[in-house]
Protein backbone atom coordinates (compact mmCIF):
# COMPACT_ATOMS: atom_id res chain seq x y z
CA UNK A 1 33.34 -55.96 118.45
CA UNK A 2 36.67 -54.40 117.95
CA UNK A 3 39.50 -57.25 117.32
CA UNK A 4 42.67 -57.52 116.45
CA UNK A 5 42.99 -58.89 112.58
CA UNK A 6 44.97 -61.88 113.86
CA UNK A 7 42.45 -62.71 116.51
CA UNK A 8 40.71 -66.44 116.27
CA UNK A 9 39.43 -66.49 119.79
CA UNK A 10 37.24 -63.60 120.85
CA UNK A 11 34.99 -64.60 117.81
CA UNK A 12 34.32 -67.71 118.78
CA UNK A 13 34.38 -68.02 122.20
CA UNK A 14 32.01 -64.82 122.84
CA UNK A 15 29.40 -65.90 120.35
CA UNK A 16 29.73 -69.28 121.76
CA UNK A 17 28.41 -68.14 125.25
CA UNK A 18 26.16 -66.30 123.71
CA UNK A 19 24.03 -69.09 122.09
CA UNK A 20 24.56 -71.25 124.93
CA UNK A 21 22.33 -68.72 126.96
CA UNK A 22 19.92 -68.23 123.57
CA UNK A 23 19.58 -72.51 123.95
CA UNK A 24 18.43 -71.96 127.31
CA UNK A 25 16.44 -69.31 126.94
CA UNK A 26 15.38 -68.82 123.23
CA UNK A 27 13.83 -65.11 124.09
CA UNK A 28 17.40 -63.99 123.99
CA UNK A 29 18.46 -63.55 120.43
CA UNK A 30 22.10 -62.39 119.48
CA UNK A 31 23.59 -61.28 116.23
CA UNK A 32 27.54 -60.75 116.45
CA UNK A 33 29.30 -58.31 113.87
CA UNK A 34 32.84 -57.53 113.76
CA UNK A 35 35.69 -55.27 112.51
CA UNK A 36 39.47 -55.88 112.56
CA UNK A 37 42.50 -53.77 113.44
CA UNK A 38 45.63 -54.93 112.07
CA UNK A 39 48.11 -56.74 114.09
CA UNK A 40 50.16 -59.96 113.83
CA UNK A 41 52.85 -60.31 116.89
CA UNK A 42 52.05 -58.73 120.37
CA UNK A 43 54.66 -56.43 120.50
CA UNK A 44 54.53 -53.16 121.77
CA UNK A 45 54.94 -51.29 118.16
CA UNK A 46 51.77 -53.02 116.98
CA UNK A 47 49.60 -53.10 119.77
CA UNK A 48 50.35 -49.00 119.92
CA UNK A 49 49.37 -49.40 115.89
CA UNK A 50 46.44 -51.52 116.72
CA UNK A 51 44.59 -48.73 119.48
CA UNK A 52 45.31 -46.16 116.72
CA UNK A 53 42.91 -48.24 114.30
CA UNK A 54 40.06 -48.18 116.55
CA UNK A 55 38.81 -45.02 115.56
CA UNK A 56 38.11 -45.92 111.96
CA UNK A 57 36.91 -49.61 112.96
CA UNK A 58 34.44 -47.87 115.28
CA UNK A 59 33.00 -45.77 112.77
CA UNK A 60 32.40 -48.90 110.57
CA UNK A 61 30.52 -50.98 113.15
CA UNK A 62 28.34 -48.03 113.47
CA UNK A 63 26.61 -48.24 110.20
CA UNK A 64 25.56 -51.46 111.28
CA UNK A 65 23.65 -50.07 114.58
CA UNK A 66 25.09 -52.65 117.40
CA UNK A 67 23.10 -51.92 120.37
CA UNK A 68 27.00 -52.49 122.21
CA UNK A 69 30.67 -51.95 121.10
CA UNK A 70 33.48 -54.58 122.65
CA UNK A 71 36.57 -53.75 121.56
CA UNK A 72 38.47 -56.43 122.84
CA UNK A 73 42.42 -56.64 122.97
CA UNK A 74 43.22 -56.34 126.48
CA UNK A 75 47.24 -55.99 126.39
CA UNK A 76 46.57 -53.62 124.13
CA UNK A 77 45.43 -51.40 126.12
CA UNK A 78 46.91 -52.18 129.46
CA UNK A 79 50.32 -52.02 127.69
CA UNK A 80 49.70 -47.92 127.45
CA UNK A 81 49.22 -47.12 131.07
CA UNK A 82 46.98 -47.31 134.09
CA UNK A 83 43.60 -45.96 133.20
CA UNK A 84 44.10 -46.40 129.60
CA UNK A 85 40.59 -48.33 128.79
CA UNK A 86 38.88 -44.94 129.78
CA UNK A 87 40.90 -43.36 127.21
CA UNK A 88 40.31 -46.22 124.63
CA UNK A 89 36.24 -46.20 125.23
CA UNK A 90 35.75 -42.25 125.21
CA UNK A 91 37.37 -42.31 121.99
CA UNK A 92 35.40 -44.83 120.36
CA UNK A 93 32.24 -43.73 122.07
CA UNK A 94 33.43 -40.33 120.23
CA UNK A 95 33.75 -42.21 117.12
CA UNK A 96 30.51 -43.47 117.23
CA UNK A 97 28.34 -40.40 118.34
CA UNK A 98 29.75 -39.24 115.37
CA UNK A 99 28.26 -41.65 113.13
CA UNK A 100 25.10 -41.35 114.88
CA UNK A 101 25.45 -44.29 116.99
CA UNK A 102 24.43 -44.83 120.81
CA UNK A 103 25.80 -48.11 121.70
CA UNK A 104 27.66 -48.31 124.84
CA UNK A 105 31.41 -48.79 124.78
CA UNK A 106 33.34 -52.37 126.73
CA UNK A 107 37.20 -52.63 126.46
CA UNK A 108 37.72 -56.28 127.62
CA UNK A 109 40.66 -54.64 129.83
CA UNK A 110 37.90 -52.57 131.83
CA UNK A 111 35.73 -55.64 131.85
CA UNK A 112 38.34 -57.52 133.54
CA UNK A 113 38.98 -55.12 136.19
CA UNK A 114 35.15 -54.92 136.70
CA UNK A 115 34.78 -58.26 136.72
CA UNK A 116 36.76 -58.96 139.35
CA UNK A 117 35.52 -56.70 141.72
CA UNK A 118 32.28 -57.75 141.22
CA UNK A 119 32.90 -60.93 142.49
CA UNK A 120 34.73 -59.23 145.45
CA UNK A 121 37.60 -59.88 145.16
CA UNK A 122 41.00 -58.28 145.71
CA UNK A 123 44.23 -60.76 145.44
CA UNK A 124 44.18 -62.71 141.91
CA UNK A 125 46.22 -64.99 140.73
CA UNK A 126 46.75 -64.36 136.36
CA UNK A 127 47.63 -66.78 133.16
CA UNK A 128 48.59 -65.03 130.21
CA UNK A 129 50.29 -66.27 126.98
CA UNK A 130 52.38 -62.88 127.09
CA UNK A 131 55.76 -62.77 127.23
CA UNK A 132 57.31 -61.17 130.67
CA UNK A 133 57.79 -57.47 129.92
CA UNK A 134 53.80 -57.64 128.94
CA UNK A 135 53.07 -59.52 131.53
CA UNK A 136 54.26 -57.83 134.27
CA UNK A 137 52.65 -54.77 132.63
CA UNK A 138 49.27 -56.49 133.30
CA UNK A 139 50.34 -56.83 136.52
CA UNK A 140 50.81 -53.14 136.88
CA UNK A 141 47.73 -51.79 135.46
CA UNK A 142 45.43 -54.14 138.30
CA UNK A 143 47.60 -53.23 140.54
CA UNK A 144 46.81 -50.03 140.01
CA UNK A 145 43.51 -50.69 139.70
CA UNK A 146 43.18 -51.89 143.55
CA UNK A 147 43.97 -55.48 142.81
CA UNK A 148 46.99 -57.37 144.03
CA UNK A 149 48.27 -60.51 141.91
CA UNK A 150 49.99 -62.50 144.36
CA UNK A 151 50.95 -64.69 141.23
CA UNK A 152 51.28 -64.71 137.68
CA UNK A 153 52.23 -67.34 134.63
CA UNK A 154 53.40 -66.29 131.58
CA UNK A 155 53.53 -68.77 128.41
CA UNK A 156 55.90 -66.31 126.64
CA UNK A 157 54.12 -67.17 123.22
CA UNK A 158 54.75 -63.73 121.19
CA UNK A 159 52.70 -64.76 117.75
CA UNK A 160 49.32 -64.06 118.15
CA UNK A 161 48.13 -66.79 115.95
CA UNK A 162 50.32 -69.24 118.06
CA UNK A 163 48.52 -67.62 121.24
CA UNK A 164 45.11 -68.99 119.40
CA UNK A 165 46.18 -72.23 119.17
CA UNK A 166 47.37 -73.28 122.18
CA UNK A 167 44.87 -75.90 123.37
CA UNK A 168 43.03 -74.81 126.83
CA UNK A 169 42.66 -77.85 128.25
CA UNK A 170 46.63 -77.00 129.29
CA UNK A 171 44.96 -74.88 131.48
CA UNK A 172 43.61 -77.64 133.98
CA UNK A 173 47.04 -77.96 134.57
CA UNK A 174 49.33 -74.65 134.03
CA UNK A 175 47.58 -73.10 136.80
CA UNK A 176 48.59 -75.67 139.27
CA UNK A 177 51.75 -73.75 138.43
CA UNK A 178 50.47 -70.71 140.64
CA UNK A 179 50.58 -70.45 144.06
CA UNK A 180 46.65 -69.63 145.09
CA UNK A 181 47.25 -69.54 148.97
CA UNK A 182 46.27 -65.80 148.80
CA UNK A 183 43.59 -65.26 146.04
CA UNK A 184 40.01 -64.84 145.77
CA UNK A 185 40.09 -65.33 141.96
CA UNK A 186 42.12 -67.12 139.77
CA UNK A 187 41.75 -65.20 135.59
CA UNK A 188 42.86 -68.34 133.59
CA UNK A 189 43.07 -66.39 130.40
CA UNK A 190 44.20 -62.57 130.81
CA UNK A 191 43.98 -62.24 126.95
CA UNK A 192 41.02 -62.57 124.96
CA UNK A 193 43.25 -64.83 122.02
CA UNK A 194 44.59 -67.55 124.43
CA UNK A 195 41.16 -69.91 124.43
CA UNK A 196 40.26 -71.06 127.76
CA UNK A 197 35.97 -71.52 127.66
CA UNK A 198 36.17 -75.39 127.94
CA UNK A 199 38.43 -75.44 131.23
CA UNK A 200 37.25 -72.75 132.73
CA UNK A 201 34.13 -74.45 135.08
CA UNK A 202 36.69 -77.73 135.63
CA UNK A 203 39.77 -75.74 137.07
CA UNK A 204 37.05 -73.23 139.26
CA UNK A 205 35.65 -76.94 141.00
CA UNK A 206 39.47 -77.85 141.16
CA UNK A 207 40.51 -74.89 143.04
CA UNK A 208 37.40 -73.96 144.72
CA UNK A 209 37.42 -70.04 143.79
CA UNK A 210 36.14 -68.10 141.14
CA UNK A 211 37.53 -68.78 138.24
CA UNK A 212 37.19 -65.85 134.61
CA UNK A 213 38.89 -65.23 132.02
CA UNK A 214 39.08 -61.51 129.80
CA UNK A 215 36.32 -62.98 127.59
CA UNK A 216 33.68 -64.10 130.24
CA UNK A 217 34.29 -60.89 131.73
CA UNK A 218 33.55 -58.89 128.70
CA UNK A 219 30.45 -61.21 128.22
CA UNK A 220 29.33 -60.40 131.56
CA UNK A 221 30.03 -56.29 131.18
CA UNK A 222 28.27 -56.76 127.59
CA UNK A 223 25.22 -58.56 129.46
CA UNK A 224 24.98 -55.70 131.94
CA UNK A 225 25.32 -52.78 129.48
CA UNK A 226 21.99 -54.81 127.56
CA UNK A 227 20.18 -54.55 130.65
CA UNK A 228 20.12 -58.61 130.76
CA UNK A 229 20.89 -60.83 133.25
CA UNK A 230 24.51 -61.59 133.67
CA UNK A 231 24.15 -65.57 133.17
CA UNK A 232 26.17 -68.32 130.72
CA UNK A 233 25.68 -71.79 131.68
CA UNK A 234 28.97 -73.27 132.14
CA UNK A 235 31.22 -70.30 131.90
CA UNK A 236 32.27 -70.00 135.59
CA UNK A 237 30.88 -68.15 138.27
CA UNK A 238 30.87 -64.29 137.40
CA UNK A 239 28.26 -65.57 134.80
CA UNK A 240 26.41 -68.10 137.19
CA UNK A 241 23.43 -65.27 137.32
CA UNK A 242 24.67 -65.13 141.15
CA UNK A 243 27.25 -61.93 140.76
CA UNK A 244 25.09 -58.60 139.96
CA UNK A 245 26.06 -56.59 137.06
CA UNK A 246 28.11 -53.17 137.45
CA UNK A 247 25.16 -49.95 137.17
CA UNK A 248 24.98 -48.93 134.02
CA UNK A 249 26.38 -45.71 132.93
CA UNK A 250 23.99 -43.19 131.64
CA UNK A 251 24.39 -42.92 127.69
């Protein structure tokens, strides 16, 4: 996975996930390995810094063979544009073909548009710790993906370390802060640093629709790209082993 060097959350929530499926079923063995990108506040300077790291922090997790590549800072990348997250995984799939490596490419910002329309639906409600601007730039990239947010939140918390300690179990309530009326999905975390794991089952039997977040979609795009089952126990339901995984793109 490629994270930002400020990032707490991705790290421990993905592998977390992870070994709760290996304790259910201990076939399924998982070894994580990471590389960082620098960035401190989510601004717009360093998250255009950031992408232009992932090049080199590709090439790196090559030598170590991963049989998939996350990189996984979703403003990041919606902050340059519709479509960007194409742009972002050809390039590091580029990176590593060139280091010999045939590992599939995620961006968590792909993931989460995937991940939503494999549960079906269209009209979301988001969380994010962003502040506005970024927000609403979320907001514009699933909108132009084909998905309308009929609500947002924004925490306005611009230090990412901040972002990675804000305690999720704020979440059960925050998101009584949206209006759902109009959504089929409710993301509780559109960033992969603001943690959100623990609350994420309790506010989907709260609010009675699907609840994800940008890091159980990435774990259920990394599933799919392994050829496994798309199922965490406890981590909502895109990942109740219910919601089939996207095809898998030829290598």
């Amino acid at each position: 996975m490629i994270v930002p060097s400020s990032n707490l959350t991705m790290e421990t929530e993905l592998p977390r996930m992870l070994v709760a499926r290996e304790q259910a079923r201990p076939d399924d063995r998982f070894v994580f390995h990471a590389a960082r990108a620098r960035m401190q506040h989510v601004t717009p300077e360093q998250l255009r810094a950031m992408n232009d790291q992932a090049v080199r922090a590709a090439a790196e997790l090559a030598d170590a063979r991963p049989d998939v590549v996350a990189t996984a800072c979703l403003v990041a990348i919606m902050a340059q544009g519709p479509g960007f997250h194409c742009t972002a995984e050809d390039d590091i799939t580029r990176a590593l073909r060139a280091e010999g490596s045939t590992a599939p490419v995620v961006s968590s910002a792909g993931a989460l548009i995937s991940g939503i329309e494999a549960l079906g639906a269209r009209r979301v409600a988001i969380v994010t710790p962003y502040m506005k601007p970024l927000t609403a730039a979320v907001v514009a990239y699933l909108t132009d993906a084909g998905i309308e947010v009929v609500d947002s939140l924004s925490l306005e918390v611009p230090d990412n370390l901040a972002v990675a300690r804000l305690d999720p179990s704020d979440l059960r309530r925050h998101h009584r802060r949206l209006d759902l009326s109009g959504a089929d999905a409710l993301v509780l975390s559109a960033c992969v640093q603001m943690p959100s794991l623990p609350s994420i089952e309790a506010v989907q039997d709260e609010v009675g629709i699907p609840v994800l977040s940008a890091a159980t979609a990435t774990t259920f795009r990394i599933l799919g790209e392994l050829g496994l089952e798309p199922w965490v126990p406890g981590a909502g339901h895109l990942l109740s082993g219910k919601v089939p995984a996207p095809a898998v793109a030829p290598a």
